[in-house]
N, C-alpha and C. Protein backbone atom coordinates (compact mmCIF):
# COMPACT_ATOMS: atom_id res chain seq x y z
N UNK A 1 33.05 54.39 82.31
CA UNK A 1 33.41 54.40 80.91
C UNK A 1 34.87 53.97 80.73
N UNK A 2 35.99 54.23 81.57
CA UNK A 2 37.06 53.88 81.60
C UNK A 2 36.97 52.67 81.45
N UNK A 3 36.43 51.93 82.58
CA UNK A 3 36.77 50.25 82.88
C UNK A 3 36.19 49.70 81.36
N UNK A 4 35.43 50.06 80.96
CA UNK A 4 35.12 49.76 79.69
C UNK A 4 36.15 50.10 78.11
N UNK A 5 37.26 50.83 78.45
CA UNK A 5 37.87 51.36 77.60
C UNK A 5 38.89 49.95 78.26
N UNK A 6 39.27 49.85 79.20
CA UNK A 6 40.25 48.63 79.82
C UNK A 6 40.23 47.55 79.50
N UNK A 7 39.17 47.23 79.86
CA UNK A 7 38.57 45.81 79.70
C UNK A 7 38.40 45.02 77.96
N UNK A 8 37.86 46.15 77.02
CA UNK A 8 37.38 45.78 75.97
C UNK A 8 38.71 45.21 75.15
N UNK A 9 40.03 45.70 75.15
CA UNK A 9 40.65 44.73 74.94
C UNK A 9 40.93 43.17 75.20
N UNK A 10 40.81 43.23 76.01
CA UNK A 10 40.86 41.66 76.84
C UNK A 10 39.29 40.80 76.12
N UNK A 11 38.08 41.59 75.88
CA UNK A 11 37.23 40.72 75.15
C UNK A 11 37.42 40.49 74.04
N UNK A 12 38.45 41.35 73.44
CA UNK A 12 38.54 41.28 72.17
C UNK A 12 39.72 40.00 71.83
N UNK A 13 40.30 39.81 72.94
CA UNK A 13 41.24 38.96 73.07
C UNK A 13 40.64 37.11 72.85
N UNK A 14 39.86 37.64 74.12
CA UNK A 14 39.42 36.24 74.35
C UNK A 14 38.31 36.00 73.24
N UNK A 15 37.55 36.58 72.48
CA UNK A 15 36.64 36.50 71.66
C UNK A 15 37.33 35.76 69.70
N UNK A 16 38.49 37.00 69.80
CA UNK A 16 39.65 36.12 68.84
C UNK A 16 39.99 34.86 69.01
N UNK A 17 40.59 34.38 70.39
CA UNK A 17 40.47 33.10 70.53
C UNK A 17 39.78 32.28 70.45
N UNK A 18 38.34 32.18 70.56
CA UNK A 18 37.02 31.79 70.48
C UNK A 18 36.90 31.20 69.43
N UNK A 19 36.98 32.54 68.54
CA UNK A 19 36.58 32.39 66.78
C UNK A 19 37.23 31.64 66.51
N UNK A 20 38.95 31.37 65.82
CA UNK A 20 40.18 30.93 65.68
C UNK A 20 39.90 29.34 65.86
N UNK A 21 39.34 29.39 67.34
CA UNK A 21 39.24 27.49 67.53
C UNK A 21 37.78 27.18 66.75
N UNK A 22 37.01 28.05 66.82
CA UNK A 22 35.67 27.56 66.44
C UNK A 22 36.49 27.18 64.49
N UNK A 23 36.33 28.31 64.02
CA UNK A 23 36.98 28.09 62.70
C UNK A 23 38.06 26.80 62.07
N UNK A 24 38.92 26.40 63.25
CA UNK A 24 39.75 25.32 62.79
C UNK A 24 39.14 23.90 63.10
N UNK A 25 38.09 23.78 64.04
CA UNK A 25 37.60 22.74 64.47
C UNK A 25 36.53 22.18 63.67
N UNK A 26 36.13 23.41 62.21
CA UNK A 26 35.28 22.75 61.36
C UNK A 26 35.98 21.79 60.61
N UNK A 27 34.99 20.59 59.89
CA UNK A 27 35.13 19.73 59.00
C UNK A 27 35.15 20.45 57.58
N UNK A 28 35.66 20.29 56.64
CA UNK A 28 34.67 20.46 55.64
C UNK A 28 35.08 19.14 54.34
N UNK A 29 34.29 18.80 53.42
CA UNK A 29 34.18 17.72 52.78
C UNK A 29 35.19 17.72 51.76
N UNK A 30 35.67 18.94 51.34
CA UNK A 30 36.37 18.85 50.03
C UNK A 30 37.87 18.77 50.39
N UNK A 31 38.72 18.79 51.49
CA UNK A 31 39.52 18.54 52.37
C UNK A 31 40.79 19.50 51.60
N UNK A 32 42.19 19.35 51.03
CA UNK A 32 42.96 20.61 50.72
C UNK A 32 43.00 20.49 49.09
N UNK A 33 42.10 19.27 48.62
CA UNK A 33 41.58 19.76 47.39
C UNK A 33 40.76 20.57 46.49
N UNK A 34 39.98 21.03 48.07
CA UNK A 34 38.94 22.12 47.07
C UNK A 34 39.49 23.62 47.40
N UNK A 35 40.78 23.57 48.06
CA UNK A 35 41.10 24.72 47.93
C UNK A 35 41.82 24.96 46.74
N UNK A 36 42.37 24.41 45.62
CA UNK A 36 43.14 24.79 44.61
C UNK A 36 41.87 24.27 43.48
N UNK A 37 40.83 24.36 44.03
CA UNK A 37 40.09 24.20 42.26
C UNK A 37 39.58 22.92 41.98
N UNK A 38 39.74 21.64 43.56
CA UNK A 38 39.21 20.52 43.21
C UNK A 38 37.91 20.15 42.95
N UNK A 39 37.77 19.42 43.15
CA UNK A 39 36.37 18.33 42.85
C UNK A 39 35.18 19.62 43.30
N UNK A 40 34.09 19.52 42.73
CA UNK A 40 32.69 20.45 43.19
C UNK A 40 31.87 19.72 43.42
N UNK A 41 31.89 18.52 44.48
CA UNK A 41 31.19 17.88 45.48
C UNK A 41 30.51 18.33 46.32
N UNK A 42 30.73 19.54 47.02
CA UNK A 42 29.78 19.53 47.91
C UNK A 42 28.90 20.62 48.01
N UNK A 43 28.31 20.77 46.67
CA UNK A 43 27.08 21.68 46.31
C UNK A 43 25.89 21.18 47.05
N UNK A 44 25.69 19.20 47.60
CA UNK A 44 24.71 19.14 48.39
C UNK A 44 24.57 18.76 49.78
N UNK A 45 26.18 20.05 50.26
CA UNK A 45 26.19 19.84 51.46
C UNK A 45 25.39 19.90 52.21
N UNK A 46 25.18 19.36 53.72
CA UNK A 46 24.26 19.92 54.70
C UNK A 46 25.08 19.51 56.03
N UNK A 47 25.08 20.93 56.90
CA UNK A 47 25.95 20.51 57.96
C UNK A 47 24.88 19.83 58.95
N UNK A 48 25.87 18.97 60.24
CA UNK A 48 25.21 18.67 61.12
C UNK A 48 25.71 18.24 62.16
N UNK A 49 24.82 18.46 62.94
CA UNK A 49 25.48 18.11 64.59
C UNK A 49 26.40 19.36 64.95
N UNK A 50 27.44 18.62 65.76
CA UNK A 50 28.30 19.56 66.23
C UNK A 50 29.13 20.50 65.10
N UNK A 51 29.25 20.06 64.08
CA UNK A 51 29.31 20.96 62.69
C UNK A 51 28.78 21.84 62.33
N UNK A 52 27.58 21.95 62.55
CA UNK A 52 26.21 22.91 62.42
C UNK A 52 26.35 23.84 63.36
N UNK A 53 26.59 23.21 64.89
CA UNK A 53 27.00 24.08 66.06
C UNK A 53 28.35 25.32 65.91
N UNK A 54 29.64 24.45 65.72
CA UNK A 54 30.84 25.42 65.34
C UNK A 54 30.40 26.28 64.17
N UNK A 55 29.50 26.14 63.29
CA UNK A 55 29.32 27.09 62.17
C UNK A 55 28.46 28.37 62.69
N UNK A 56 27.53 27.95 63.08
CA UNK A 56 26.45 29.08 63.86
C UNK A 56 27.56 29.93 65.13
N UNK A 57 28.21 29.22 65.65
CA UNK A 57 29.26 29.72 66.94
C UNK A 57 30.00 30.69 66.07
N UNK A 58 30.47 30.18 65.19
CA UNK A 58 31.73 31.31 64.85
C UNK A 58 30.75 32.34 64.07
N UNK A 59 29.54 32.31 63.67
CA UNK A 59 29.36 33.40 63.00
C UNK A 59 28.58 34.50 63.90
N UNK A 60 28.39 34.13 65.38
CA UNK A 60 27.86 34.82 66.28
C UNK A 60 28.92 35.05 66.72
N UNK A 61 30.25 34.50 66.87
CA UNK A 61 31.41 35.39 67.64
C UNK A 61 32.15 36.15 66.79
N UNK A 62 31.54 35.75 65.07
CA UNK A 62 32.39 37.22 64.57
C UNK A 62 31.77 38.27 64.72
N UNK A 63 30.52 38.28 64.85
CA UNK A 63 29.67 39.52 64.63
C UNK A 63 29.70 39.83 66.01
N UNK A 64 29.91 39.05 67.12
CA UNK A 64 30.57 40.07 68.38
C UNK A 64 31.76 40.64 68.49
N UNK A 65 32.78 40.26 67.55
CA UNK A 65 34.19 40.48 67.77
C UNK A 65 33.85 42.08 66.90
N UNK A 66 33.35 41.52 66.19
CA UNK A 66 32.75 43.04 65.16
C UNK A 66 32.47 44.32 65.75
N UNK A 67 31.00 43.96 66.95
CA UNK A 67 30.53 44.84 67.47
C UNK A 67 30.98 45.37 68.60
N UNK A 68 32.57 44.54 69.51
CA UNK A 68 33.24 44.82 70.03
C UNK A 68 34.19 45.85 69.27
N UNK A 69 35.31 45.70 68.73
CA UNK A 69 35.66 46.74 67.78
C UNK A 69 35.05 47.97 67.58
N UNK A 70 33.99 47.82 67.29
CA UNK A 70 33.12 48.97 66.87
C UNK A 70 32.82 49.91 68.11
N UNK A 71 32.59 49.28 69.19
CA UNK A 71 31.87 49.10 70.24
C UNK A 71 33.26 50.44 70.99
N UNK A 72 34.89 49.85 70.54
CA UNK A 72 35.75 50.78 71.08
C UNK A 72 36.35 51.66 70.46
N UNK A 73 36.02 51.56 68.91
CA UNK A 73 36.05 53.10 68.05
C UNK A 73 35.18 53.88 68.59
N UNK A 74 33.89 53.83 69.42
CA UNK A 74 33.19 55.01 69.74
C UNK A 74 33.28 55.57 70.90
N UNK A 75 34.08 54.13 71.94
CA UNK A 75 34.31 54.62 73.39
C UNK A 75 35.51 55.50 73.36
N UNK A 76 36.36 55.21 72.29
CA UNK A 76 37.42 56.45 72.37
C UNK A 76 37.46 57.42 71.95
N UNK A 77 36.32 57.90 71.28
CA UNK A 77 35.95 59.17 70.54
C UNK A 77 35.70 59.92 71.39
C-alpha cells in the first residue's frame, strides 16, 4: 500500500504531461477567433484522423488523471 502511496504521484505527473501535449496538439477550425466571440463555423464540425485520436486520448487521460487523484484521496485515508 505504501509503494502505491509513492508512486501515485509520479503517475500523476506523467499522466499531466500526457494530457497537456494531447490538448495543445489539437487543431481546431475557428483558430484565436472563436475564442473572443468569432465566426460560428464550425457547428458542422467532424473530427478526423489523428484529430479524432488526440481528442478520444485526452479524454481517457483525463478521466485517468481523475481516477488517479481520487484513487490517492482514499489511499491516504
Amino acid at each position: 500500500m505504501e509503494f502505491l502511496v509513492t508512486i501515485m504521484p509520479w503517475v500523476q505527473v506523467v499522466l499531466s504531461i500526457i494530457l497537456v501535449t494531447a490538448i495543445l496538439l489539437q487543431q481546431t477550425g475557428a483558430g484565436v477567433g472563436g475564442a473572443f466571440g468569432g465566426g460560428d463555423d464550425s457547428i458542422h464540425y467532424t473530427r478526423r484522423g489523428l484529430e479524432k485520436v488526440l481528442f478520444y486520448l485526452s479524454i481517457v487521460i483525463a478521466i485517468l488523471f481523475a481516477l488517479s487523484a481520487f484513487a490517492v484521496l482514499l489511499l491516504r485515508a
